[in-house]
C-alpha atoms as a PDB file:
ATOM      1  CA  UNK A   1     -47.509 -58.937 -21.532  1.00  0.00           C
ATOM      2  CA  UNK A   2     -44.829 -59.891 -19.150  1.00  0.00           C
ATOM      3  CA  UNK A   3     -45.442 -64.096 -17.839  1.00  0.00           C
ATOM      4  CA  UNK A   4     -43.655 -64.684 -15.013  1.00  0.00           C
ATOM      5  CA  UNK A   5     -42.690 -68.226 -13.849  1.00  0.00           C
ATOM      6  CA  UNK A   6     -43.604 -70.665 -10.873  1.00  0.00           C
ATOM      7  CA  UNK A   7     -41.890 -69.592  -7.898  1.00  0.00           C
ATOM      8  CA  UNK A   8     -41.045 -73.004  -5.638  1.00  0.00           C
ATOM      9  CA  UNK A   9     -41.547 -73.073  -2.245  1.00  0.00           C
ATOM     10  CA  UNK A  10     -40.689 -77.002  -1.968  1.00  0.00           C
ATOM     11  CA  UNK A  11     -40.278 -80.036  -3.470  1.00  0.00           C
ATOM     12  CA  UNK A  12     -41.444 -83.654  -2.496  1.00  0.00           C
ATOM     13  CA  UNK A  13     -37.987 -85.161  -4.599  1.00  0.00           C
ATOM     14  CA  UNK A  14     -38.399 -88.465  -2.103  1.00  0.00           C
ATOM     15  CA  UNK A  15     -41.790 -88.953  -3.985  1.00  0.00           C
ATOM     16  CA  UNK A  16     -39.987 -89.553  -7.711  1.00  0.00           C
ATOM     17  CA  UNK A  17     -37.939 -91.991  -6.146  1.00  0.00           C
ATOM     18  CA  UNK A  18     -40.479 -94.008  -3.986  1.00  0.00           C
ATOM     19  CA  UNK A  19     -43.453 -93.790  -6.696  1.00  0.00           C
ATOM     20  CA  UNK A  20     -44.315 -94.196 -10.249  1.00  0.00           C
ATOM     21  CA  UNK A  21     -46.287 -90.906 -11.321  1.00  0.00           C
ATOM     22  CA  UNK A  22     -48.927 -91.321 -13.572  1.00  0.00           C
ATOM     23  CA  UNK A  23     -51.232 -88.180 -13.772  1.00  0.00           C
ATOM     24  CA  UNK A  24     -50.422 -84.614 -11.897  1.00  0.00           C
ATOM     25  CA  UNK A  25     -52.807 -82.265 -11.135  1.00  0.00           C
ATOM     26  CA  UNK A  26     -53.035 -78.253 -10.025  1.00  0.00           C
ATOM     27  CA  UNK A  27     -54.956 -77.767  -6.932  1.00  0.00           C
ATOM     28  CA  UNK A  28     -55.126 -74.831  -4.237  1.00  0.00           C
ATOM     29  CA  UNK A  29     -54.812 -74.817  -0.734  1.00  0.00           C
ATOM     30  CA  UNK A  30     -56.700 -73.302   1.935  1.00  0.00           C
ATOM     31  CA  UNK A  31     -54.116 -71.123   4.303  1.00  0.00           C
ATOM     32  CA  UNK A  32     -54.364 -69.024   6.910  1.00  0.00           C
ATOM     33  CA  UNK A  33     -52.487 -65.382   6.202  1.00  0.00           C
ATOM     34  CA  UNK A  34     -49.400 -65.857   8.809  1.00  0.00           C
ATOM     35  CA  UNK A  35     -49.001 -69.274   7.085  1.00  0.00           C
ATOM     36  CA  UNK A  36     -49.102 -67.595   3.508  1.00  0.00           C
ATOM     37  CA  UNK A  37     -46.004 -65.066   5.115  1.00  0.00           C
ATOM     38  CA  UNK A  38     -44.087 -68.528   6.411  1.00  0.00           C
ATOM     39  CA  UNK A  39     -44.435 -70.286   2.908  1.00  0.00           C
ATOM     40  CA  UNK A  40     -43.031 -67.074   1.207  1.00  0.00           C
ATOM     41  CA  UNK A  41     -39.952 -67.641   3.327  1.00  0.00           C
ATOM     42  CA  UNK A  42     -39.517 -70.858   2.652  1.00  0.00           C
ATOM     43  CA  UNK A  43     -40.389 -72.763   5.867  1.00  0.00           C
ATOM     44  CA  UNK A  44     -42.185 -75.944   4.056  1.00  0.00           C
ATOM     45  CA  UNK A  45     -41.618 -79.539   4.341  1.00  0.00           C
ATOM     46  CA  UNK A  46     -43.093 -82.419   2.453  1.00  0.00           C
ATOM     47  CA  UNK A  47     -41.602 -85.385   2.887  1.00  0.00           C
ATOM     48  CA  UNK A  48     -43.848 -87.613   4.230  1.00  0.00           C
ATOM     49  CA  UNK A  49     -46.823 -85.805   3.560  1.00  0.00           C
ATOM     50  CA  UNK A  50     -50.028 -87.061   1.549  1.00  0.00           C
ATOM     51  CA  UNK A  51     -53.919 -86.861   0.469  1.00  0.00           C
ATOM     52  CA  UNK A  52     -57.104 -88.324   1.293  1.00  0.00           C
ATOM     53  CA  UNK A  53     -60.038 -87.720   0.172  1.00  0.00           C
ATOM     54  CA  UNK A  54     -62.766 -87.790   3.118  1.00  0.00           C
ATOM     55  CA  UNK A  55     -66.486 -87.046   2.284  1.00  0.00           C
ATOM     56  CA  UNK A  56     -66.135 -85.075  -1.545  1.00  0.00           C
ATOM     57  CA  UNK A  57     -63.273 -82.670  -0.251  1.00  0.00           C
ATOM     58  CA  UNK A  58     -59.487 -83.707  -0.563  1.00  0.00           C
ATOM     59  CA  UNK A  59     -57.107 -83.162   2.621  1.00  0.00           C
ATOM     60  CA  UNK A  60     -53.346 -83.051   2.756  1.00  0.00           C
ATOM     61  CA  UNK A  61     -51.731 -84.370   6.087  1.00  0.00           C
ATOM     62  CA  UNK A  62     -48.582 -84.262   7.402  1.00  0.00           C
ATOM     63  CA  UNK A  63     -47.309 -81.214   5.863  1.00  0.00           C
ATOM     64  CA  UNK A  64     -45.233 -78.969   8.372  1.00  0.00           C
ATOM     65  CA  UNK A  65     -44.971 -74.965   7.646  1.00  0.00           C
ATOM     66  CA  UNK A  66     -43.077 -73.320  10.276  1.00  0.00           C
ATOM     67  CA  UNK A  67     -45.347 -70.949  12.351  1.00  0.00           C
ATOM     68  CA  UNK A  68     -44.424 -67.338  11.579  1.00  0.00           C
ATOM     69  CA  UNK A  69     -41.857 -65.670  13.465  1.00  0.00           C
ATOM     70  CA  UNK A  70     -43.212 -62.308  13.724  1.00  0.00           C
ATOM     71  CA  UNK A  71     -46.977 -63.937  14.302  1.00  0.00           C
ATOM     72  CA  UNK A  72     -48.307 -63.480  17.393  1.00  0.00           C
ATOM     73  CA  UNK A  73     -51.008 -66.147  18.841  1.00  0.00           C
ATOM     74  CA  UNK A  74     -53.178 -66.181  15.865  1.00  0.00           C
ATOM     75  CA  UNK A  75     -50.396 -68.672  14.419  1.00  0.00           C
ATOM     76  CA  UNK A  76     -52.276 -71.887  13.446  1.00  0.00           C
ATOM     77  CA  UNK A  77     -51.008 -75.603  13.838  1.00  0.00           C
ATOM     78  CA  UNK A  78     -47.335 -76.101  11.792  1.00  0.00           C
ATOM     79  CA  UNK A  79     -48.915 -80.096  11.287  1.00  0.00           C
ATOM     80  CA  UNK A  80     -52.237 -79.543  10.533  1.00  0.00           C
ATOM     81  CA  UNK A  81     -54.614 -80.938   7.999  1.00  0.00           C
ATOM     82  CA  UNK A  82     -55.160 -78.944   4.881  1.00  0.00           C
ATOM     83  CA  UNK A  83     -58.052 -78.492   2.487  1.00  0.00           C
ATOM     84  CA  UNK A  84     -57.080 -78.695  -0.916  1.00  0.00           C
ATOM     85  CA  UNK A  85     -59.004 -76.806  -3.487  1.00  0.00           C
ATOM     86  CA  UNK A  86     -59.985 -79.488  -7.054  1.00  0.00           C
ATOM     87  CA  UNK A  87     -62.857 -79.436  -9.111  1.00  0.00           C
ATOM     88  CA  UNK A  88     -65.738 -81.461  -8.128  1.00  0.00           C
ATOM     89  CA  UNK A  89     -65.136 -83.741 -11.402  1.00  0.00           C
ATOM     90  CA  UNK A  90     -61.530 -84.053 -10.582  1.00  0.00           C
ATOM     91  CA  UNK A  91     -62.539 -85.140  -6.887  1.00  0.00           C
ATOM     92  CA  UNK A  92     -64.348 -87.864  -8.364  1.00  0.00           C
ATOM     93  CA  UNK A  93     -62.123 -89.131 -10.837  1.00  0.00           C
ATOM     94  CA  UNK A  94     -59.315 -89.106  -8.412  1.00  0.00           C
ATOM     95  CA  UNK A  95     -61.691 -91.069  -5.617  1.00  0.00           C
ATOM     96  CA  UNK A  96     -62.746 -93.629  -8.282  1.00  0.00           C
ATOM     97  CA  UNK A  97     -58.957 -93.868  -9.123  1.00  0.00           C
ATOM     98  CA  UNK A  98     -57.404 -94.232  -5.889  1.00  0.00           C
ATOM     99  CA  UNK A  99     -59.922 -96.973  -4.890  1.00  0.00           C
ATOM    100  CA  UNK A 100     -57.946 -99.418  -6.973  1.00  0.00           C
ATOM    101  CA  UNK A 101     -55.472-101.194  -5.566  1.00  0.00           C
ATOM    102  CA  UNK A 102     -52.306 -99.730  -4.762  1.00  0.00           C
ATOM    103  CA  UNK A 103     -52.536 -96.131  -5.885  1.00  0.00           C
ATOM    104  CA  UNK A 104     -51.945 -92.834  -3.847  1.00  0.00           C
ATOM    105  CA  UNK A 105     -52.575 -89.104  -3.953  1.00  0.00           C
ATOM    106  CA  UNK A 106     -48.883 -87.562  -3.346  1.00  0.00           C
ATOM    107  CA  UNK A 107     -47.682 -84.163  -3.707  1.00  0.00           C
ATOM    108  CA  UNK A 108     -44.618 -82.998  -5.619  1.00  0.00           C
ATOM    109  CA  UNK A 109     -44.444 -79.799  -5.377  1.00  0.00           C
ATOM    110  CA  UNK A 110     -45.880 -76.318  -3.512  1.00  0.00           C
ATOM    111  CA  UNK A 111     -45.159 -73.124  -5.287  1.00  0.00           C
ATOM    112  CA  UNK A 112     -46.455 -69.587  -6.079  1.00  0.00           C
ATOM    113  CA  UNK A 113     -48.785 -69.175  -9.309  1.00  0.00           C
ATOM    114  CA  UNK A 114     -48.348 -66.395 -11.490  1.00  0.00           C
ATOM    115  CA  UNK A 115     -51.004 -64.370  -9.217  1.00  0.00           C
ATOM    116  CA  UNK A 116     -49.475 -64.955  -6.503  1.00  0.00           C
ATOM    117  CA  UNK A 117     -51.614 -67.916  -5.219  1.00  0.00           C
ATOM    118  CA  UNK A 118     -50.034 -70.932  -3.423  1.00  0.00           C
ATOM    119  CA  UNK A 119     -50.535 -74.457  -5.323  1.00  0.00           C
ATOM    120  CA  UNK A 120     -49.489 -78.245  -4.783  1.00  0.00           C
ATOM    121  CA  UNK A 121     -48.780 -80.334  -7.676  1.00  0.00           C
ATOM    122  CA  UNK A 122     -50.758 -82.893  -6.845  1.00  0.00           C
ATOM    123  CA  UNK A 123     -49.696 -86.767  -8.412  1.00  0.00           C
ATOM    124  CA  UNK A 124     -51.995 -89.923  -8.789  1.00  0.00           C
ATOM    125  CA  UNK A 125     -49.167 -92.074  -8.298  1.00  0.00           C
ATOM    126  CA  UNK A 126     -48.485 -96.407  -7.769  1.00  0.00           C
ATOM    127  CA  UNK A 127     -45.677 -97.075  -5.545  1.00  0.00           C
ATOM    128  CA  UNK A 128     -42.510 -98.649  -6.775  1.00  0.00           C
ATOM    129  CA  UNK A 129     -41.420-102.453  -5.640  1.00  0.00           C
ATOM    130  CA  UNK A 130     -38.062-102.319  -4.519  1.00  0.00           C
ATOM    131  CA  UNK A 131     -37.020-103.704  -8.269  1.00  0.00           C
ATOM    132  CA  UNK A 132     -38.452-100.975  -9.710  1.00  0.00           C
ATOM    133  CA  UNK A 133     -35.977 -98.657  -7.778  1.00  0.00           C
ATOM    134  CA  UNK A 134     -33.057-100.821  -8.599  1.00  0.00           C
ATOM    135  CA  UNK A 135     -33.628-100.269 -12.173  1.00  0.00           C
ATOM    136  CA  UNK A 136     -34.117 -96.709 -11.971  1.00  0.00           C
ATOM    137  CA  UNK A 137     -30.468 -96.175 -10.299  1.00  0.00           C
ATOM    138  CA  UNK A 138     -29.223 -98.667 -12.816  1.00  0.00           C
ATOM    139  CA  UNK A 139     -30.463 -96.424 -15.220  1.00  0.00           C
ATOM    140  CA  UNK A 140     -29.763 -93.403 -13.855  1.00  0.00           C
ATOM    141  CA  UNK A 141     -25.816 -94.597 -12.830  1.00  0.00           C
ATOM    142  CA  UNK A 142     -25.419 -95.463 -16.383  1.00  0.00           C
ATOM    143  CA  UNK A 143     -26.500 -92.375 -18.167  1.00  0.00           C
ATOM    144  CA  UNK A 144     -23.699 -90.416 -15.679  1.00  0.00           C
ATOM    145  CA  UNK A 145     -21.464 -93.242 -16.268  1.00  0.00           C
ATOM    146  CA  UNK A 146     -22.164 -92.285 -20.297  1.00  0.00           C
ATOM    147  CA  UNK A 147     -21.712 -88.545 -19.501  1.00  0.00           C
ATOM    148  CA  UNK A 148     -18.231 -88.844 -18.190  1.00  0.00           C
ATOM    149  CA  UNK A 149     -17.193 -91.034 -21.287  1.00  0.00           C
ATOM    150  CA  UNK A 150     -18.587 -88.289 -23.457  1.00  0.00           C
ATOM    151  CA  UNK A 151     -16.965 -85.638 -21.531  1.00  0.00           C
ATOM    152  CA  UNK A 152     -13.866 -87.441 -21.584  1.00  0.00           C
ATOM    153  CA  UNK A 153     -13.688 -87.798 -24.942  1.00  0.00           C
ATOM    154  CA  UNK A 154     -14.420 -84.616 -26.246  1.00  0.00           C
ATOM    155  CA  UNK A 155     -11.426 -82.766 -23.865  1.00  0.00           C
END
């Protein structure tokens, strides 16, 4: 049996820097079809985009997909609000989670499944003080500053 892998469509990579991920989750997304035909060519930004969760059902906002080019007027929205697809005990653990203070529902990530099916990586996530990111470039700068010592050393 052949597995194929996760095919990316795009990646939130502001999100790792602005916020400390503690749980991810899978969820789907409700699309329309000429949206489905945008997101296989790659026409997705999330950069600013997030979730709420409004009345048992979680939304994502602010994500743009590029109306398709060879869609006629049936193209919906680029900026509209999306249903995302959870299960209903998820939904509640993530509502009872985000009601504490200073946690947010962000995505990382919107790909293709195995079958084809477009999903968002989905993060309960607590965003960084500006401290926090200071120590992650610290840390980051040093292990390429280790790296190059490495590299030099071994030529």
């Amino acid at each position: 049996m052949e597995t194929r892998e996760k095919k990316p469509i795009a990646t939130n990579r502001r999100a790792q820097h602005e916020y400390e991920i503690l749980e991810t989750y899978e969820a789907g997304i409700v699309l329309s079809g000429t949206e489905v035909r945008s997101l296989r060519d790659n026409n997705c930004q999330l950069t600013d985009c997030y979730a709420l969760i409004r009345g048992g059902e979680v939304w994502l906002h602010n994500v743009h997909i590029s109306p398709y080019r060879n869609g006629g007027w049936d193209n919906p929205d680029p900026d509209r609000k999306r249903k995302l697809l959870l299960h209903r005990r998820e939904i509640r653990t993530l509502e009872q989670k985000t009601r504490e203070k200073g946690f947010a529902l962000v995505p990382l990530s919107m790909y293709f499944s195995e079958n084809s099916l477009v999903k968002v990586e989905l993060a309960l996530a607590r965003g960084k003080k500006l401290y926090d990111k200071r120590q992650t470039i610290a840390k980051r700068d040093a292990a390429r500053d280790i790296e190059r010592a490495m590299k030099q050393r071994m030529r």
